[in-house]
Protein backbone atom coordinates (compact mmCIF):
# COMPACT_ATOMS: atom_id res chain seq x y z
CA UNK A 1 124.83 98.69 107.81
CA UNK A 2 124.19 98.06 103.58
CA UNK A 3 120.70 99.80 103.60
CA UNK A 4 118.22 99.58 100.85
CA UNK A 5 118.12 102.12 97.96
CA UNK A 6 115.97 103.43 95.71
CA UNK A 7 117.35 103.92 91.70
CA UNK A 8 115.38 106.72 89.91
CA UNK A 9 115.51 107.69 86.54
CA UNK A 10 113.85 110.94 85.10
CA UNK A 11 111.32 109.60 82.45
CA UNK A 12 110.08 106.50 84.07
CA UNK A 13 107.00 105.13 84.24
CA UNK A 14 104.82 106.85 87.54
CA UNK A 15 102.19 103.85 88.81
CA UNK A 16 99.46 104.03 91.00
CA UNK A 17 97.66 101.04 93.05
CA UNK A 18 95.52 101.07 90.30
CA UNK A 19 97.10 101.36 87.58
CA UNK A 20 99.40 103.67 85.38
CA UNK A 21 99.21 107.47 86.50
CA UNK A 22 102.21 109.22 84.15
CA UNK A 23 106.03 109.82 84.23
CA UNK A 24 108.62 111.31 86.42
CA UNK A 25 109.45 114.88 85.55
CA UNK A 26 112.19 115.93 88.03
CA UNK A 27 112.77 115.66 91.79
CA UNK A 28 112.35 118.20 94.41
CA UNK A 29 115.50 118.21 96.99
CA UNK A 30 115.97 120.13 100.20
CA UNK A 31 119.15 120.75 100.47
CA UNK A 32 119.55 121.66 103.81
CA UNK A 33 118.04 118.19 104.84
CA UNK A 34 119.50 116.60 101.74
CA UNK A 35 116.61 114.58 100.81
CA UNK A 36 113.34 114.45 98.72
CA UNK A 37 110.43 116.13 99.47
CA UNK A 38 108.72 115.71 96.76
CA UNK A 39 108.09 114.15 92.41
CA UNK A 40 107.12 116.03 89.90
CA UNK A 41 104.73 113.84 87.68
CA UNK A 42 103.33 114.39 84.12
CA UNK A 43 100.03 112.88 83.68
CA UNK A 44 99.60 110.85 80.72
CA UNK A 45 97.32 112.22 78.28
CA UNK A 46 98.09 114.60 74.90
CA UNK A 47 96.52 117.61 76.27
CA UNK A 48 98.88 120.11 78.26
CA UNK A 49 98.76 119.12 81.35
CA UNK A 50 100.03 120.84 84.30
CA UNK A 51 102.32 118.09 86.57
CA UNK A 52 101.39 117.49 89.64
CA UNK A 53 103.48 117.85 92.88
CA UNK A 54 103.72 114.77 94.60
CA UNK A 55 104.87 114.03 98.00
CA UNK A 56 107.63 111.78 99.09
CA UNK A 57 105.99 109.77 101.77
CA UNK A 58 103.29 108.50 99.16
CA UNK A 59 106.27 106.43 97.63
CA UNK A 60 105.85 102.97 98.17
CA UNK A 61 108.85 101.82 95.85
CA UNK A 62 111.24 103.22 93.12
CA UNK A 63 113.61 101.69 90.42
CA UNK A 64 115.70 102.38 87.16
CA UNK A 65 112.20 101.15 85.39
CA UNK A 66 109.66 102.54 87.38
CA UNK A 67 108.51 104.42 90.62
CA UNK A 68 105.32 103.30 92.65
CA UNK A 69 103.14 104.99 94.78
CA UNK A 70 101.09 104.04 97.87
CA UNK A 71 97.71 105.81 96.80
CA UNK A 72 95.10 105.43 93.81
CA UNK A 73 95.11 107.56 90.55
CA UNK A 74 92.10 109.46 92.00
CA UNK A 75 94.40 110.78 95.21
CA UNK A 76 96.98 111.53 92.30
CA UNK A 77 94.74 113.66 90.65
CA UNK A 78 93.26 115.38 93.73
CA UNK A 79 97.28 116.67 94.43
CA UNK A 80 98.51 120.14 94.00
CA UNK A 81 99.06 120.72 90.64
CA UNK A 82 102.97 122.59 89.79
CA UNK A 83 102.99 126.25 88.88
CA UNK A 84 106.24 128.49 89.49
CA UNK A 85 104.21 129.86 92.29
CA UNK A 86 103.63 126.25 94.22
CA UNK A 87 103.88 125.17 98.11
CA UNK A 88 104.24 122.32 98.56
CA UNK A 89 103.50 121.38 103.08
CA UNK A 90 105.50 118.63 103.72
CA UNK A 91 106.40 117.26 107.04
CA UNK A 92 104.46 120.57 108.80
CA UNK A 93 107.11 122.42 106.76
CA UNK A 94 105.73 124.83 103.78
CA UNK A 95 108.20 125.45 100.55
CA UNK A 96 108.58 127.79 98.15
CA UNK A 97 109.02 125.23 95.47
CA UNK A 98 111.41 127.64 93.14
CA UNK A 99 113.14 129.70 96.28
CA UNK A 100 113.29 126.88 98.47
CA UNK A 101 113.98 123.59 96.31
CA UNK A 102 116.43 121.84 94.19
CA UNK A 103 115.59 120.49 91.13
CA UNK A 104 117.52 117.37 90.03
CA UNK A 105 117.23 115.38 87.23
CA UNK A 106 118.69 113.19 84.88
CA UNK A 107 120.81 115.08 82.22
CA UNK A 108 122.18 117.66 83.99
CA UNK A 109 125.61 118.89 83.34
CA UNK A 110 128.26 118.06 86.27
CA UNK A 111 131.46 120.18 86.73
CA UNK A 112 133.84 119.75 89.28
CA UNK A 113 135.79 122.76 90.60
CA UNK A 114 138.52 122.38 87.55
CA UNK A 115 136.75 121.12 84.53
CA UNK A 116 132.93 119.73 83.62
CA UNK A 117 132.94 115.89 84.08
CA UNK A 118 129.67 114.55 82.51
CA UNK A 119 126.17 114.32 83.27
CA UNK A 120 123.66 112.84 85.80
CA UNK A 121 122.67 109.66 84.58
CA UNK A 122 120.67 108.25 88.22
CA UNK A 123 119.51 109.67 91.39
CA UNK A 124 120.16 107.13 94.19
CA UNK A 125 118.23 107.27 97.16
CA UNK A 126 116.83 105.68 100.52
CA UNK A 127 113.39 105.06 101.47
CA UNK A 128 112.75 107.50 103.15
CA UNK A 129 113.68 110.33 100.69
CA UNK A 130 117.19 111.06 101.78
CA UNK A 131 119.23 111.51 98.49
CA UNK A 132 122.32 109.14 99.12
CA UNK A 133 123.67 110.74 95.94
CA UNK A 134 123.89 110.03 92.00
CA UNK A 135 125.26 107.96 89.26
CA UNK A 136 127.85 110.49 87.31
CA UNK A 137 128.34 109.22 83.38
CA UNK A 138 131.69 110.57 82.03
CA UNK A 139 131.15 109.70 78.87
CA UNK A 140 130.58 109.89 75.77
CA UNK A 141 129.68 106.34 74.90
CA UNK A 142 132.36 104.37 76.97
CA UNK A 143 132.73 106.15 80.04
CA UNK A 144 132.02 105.03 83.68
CA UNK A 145 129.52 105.26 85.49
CA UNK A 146 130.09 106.40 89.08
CA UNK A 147 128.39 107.01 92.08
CA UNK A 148 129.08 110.23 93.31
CA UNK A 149 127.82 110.62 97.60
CA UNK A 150 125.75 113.64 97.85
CA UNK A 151 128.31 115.35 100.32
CA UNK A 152 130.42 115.91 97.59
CA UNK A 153 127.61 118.32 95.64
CA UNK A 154 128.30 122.66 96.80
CA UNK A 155 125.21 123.63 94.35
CA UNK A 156 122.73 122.88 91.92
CA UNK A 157 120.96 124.80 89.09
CA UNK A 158 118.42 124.64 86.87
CA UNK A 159 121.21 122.54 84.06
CA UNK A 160 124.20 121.98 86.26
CA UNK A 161 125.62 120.49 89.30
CA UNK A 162 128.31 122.00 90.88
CA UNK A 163 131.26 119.71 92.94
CA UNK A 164 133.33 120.26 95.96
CA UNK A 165 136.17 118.33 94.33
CA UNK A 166 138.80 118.25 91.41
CA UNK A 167 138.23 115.37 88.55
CA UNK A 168 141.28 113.51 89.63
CA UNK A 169 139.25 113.14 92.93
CA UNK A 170 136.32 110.88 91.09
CA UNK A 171 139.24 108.13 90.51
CA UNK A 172 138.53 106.59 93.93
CA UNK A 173 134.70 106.18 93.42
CA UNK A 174 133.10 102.65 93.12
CA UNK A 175 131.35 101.98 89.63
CA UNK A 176 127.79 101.71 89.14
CA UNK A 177 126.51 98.62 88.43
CA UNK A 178 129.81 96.23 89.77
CA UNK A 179 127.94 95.47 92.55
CA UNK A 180 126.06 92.74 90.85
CA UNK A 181 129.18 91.14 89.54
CA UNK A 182 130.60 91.36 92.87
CA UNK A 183 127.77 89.46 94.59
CA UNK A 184 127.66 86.65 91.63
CA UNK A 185 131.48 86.51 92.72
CA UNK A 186 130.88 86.00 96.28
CA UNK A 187 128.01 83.65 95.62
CA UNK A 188 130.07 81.67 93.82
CA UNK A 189 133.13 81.62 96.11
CA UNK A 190 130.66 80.58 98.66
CA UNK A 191 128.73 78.02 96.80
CA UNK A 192 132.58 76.64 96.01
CA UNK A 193 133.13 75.79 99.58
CA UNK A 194 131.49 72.05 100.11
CA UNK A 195 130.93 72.78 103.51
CA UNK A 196 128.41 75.48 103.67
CA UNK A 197 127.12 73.46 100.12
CA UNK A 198 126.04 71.01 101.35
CA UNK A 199 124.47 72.72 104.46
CA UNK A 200 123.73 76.18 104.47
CA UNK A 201 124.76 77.69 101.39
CA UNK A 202 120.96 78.14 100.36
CA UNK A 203 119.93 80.18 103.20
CA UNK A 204 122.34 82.72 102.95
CA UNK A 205 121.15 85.95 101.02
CA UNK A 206 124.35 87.99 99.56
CA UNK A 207 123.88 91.72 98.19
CA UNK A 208 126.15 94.42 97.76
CA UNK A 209 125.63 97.83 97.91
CA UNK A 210 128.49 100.85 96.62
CA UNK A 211 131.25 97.82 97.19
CA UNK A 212 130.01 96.58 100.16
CA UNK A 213 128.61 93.29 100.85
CA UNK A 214 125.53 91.88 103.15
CA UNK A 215 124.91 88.43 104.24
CA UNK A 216 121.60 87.96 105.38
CA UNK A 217 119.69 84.69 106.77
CA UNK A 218 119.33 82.07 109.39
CA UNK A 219 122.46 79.44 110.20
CA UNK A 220 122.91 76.43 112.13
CA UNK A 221 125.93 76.46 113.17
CA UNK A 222 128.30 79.57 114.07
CA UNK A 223 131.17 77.58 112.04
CA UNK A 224 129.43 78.10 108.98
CA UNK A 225 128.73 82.07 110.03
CA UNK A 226 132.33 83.31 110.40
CA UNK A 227 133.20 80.64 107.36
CA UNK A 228 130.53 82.17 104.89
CA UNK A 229 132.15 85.93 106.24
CA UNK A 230 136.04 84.56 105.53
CA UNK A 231 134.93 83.70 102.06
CA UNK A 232 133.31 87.03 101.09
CA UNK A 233 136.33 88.90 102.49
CA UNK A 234 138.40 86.32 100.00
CA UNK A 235 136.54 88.12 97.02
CA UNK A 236 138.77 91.13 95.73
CA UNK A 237 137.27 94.34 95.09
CA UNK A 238 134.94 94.47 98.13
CA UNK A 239 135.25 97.21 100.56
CA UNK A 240 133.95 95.56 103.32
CA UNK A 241 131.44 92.50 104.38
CA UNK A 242 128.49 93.27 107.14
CA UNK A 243 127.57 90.01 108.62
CA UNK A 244 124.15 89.78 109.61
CA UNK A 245 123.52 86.01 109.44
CA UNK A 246 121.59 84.84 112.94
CA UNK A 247 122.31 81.61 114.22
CA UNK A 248 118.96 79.84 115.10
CA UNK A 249 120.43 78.84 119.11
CA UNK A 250 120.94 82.55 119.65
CA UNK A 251 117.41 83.25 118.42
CA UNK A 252 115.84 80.34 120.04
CA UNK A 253 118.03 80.98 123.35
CA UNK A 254 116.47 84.88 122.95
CA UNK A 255 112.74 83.34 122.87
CA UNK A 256 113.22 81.62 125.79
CA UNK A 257 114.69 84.38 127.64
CA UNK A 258 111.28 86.72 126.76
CA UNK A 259 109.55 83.82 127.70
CA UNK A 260 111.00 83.73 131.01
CA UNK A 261 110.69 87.02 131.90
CA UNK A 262 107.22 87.77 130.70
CA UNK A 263 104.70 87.54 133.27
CA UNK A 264 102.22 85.75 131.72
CA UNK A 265 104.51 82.63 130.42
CA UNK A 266 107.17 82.76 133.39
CA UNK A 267 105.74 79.81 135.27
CA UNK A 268 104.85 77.53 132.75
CA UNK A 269 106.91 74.93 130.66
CA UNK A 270 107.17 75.74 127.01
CA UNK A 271 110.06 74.32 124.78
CA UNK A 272 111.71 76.70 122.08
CA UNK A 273 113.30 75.51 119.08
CA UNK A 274 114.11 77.43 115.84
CA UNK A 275 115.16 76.12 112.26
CA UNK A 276 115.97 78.90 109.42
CA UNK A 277 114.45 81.66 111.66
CA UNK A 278 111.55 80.35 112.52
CA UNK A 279 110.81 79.32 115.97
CA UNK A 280 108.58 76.42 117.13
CA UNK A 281 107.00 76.40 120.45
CA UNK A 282 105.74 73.10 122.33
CA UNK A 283 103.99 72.41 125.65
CA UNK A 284 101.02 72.31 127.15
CA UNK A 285 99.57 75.24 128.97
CA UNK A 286 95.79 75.72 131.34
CA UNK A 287 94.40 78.22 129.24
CA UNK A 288 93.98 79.47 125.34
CA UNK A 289 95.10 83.21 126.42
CA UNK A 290 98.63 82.04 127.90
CA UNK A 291 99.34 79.97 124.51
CA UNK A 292 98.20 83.26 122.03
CA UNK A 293 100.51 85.43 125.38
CA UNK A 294 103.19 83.14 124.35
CA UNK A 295 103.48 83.34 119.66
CA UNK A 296 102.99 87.13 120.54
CA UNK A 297 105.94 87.16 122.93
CA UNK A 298 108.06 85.27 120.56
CA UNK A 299 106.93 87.31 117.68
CA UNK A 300 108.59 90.03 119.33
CA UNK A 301 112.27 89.17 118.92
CA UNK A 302 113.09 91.01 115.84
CA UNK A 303 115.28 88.62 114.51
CA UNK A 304 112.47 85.59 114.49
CA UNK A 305 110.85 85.30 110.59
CA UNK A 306 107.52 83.27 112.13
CA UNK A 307 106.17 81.76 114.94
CA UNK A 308 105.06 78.32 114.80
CA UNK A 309 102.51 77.74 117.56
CA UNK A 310 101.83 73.92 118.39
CA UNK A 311 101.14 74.36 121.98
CA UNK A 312 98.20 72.59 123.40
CA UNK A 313 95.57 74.53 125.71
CA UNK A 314 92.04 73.44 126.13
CA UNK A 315 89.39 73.86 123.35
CA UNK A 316 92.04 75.19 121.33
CA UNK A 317 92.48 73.02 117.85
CA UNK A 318 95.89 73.07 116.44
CA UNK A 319 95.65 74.04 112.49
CA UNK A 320 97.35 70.98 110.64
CA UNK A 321 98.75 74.09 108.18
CA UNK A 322 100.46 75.31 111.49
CA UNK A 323 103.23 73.91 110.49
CA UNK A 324 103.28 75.33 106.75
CA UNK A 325 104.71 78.38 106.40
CA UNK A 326 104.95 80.89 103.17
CA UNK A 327 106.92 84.00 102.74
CA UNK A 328 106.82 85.04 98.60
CA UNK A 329 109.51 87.50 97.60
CA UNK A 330 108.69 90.52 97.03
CA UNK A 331 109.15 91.18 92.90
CA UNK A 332 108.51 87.41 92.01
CA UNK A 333 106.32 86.06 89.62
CA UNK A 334 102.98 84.46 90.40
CA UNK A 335 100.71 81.73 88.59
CA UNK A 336 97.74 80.46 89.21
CA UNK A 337 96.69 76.69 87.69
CA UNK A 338 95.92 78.06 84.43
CA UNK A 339 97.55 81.25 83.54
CA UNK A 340 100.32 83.94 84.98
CA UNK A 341 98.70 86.60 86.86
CA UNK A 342 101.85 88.77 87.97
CA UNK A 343 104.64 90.18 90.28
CA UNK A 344 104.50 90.06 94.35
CA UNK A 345 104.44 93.66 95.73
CA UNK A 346 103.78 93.73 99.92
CA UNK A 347 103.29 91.29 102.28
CA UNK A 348 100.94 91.22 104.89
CA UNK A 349 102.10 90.14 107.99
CA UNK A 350 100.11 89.21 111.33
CA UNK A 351 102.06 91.60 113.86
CA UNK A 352 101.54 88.58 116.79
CA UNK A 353 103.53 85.73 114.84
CA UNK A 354 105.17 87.59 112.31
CA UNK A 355 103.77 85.08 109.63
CA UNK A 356 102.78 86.42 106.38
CA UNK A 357 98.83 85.72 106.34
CA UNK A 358 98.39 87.53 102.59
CA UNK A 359 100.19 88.88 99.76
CA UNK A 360 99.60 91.69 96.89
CA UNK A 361 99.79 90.60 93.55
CA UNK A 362 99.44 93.38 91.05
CA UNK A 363 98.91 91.79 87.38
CA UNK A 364 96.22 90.34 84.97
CA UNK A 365 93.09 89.06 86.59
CA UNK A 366 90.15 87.73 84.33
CA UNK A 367 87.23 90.43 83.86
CA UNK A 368 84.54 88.84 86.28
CA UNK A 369 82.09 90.90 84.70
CA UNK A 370 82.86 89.93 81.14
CA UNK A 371 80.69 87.02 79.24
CA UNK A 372 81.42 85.19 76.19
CA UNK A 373 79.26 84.28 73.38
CA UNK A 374 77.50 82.12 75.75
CA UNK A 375 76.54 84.09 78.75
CA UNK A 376 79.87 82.76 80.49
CA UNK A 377 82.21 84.59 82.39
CA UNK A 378 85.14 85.70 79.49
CA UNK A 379 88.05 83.41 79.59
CA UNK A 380 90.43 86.31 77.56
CA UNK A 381 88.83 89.49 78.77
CA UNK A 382 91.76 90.78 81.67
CA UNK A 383 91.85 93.85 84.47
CA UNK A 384 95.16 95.30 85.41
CA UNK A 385 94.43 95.06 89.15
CA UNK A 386 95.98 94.61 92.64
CA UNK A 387 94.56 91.57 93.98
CA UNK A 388 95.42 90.48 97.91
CA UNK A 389 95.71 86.82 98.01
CA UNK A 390 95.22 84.77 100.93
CA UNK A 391 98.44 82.69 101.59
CA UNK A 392 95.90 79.68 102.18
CA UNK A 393 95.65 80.03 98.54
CA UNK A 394 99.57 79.38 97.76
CA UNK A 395 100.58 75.17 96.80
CA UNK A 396 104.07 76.28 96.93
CA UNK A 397 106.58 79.34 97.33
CA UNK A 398 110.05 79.82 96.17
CA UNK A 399 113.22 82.42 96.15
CA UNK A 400 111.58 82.66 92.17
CA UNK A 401 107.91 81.93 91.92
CA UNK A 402 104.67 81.70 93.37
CA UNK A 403 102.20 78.80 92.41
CA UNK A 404 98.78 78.94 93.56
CA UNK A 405 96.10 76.03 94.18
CA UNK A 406 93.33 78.09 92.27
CA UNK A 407 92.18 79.09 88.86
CA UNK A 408 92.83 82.79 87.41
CA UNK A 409 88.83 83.28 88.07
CA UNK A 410 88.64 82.27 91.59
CA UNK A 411 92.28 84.17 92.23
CA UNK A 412 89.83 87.32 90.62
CA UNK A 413 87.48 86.95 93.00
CA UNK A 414 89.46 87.65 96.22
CA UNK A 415 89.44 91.41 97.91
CA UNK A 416 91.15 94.64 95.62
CA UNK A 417 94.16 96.16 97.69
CA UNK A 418 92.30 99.49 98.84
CA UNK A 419 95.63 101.21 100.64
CA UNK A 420 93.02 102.32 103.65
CA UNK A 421 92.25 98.87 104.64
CA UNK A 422 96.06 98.80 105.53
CA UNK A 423 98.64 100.14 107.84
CA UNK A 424 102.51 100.66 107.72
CA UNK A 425 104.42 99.29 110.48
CA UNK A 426 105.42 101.07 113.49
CA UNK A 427 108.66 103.59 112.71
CA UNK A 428 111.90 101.19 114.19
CA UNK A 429 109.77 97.92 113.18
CA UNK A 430 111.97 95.55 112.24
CA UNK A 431 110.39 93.09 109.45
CA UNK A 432 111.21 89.66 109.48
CA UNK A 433 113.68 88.18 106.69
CA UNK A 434 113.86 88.53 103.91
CA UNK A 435 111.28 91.64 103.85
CA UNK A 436 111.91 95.59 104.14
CA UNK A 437 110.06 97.55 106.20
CA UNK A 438 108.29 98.88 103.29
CA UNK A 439 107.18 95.85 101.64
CA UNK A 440 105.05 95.56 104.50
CA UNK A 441 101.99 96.02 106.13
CA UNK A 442 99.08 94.99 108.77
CA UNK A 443 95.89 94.44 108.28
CA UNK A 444 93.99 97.63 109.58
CA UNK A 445 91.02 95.41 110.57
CA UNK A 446 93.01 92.57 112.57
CA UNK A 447 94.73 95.54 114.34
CA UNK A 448 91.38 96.69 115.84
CA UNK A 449 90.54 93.40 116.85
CA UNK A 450 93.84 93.03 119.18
């Protein structure tokens, strides 16, 4: 399976929820478990300032650009600051942090066994910490760029990293960075076929990872699922193509399976049907708990992206927006009516339909406190914030942008993302497409209500 994987660079920017905290200093690596424990982070400021030592499970997201954490510049600070002497307790586990850790970063020196080779240029690695290994640049200005798996490292020093392997062994590693030529390729071959154009070309997701490729999304027929695989295999220089399109009978057949053998919905007549992922149930039932028995039951297929609930059951009014549903990528810009407010970063999704019910937006909000010349609230004074917007709030949601109904003010006045109003899903979760399990999260006060 093509897993998701973090890209960080030594240098870039460290953010907060609320805002900038410093940069990345270096990474600390167990190398018995061969993964990250821990950052090393260099407050921003001119005086000399001690970094701090922070933990890997407070990362909420890390890239080439930048590397994001799940707590506020206030936790930051309250962290153990690094001195050669440091301990850092991490999973009930207590390290030396210079006896007991590696410290990798970019612009170390790589030999292998015969000859040196170049010089880190990336650290590659999961969510989750584990170091999938490192982007080796030969150099000097037109070398390659290769990723080189972390089995292959024997030891690491303060400047070097050591190899297992002779250079004429790094021929046979994939490039960095031709995996994004490789997926325009296969989107192209696909989008070439005037089958799956004209049907389900658009709901197939394509991303390759170290040479291999992923198809992701929700098909109609299973025609057009081995077709859209034979077509990727067509493109040359892939090392192999993971198919993990669902057909929406198998989910929908699936549903009504659970259905059947629940208890509470096993005697009464509910229709299932599903279109992109999303299923749609029908019927009329005697009570209000048996319908709410029935989206939760559905929501638990991992596989289903959203339940659509239109059965009837006394005193229950159906929500005309039942049928509307919104899931903004995660990265994409938003808008409100009158101005750009900034980028998508979790979703949060209500665990008994699977539906997204809000979204975090971290970017410019108005300053509700600020007044112009006139005692009115300042139309150019901005906050860098995390806002969570309802998704009652969204006109309309593409693979590219969000649009909002409302103003930048009234967008301002929704609810700050506080981290502790929120919880991560369950370990083994799996979040409905086209999400990661760490893009999202559950509202900590509908939890207590179930």
């Amino acid at each position: 399976m093509v897993e998701p994987r973090w890209e960080v660079k030594i240098g870039s920017p460290v953010a907060a929820t609320d805002g900038d905290y410093g940069r990345l200093q270096q990474l600390l690596v167990d190398p018995g478990q061969e993964r990250v424990v821990g950052l090393l982070v260099r407050p921003h400021g001119w005086l000399p300032y001690h970094p701090v030592i922070v933990p890997e499970n407070v990362i909420a997201d890390a890239s080439e650009s930048e590397v994001r954490l799940n707590i506020s510049r206030e936790q930051v600070e309250a962290l153990l600051e690094y001195l050669p002497d440091s301990e850092l307790v991490m999973n009930g586990r207590n390290y030396e942090v210079e006896d007991e850790l590696l410290f990798i970063r970019s612009g170390q020196r790589v030999l292998c066994q015969d000859e040196a080779v170049g010089w880190v240029a990336l650290l590659l690695l999961e969510p989750g910490g584990r170091v999938k290994g490192f982007v080796l640049h030969t150099g000097p200005l037109l070398g390659r760029n290769l990723i080189v798996p972390i089995t292959w490292v024997r030891k690491v020093d303060r400047g070097h990293v050591y190899l297992s392997v002779q250079k004429h062994d790094l021929e046979g590693l994939p490039d960095y960075g031709l995996d994004d030529a490789l997926a325009a390729e296969v989107k192209a071959a696909l989008w070439s076929d005037e089958i799956l154009r004209n049907t389900d070309y658009n709901k197939i997701l394509v991303s390759v990872e170290d040479g291999l490729v992923r198809l992701q999304g929700h098909m109609g027929t299973w025609r057009n699922k081995t077709r859209a695989e034979e077509i990727a295999y067509s493109v040359v220089g892939l090392l192999g193509v993971e198919n993990d399109l669902v057909l929406d009978q198998d989910l929908a057949n699936g549903v009504a399976q659970a259905l059947g053998n629940d208890e509470h919905t096993r005697f009464v007549q509910i229709s299932v049907g599903a279109q992109n992922g999303f299923i749609t149930l029908n019927g009329r039932v005697d009570r209000a708990d048996i319908r709410e028995a029935a989206a939760a039951i559905a929501a638990r297929v991992p596989q289903v992206r959203g339940v659509i609930n239109t059965i009837q059951a006394p005193s229950v009014a159906i929500d005309p927006k039942e049928h509307l549903v919104w899931q903004p990528f995660i990265g994409k810009e938003v808008s409100a009516t009158d101005m750009q407010l900034g980028q998508v970063q979790r979703v949060i999704i209500n665990q008994r339909n699977r539906r997204v019910t809000a979204f975090v937006v971290r970017g410019n909000f108005p300053d509700p406190g600020a007044k112009d010349d006139y005692g009115s609230p300042g139309e150019k004074a901005q906050l860098e914030r995390s806002v969570v917007i309802p998704i009652d709030a969204v006109r309309y949601a593409t693979d590219s942008s969000v649009l909002l109904e409302v103003g930048g003010a009234e967008a301002a006045s929704y609810r700050s993302f506080e981290p502790a109003d929120f919880v991560s899903p369950p370990a083994g979760w799996q979040p409905p497409y086209p999400y990661r399990w760490e893009q999202v999260l559950f509202d900590g006060e509908r939890l207590e209500k179930l």
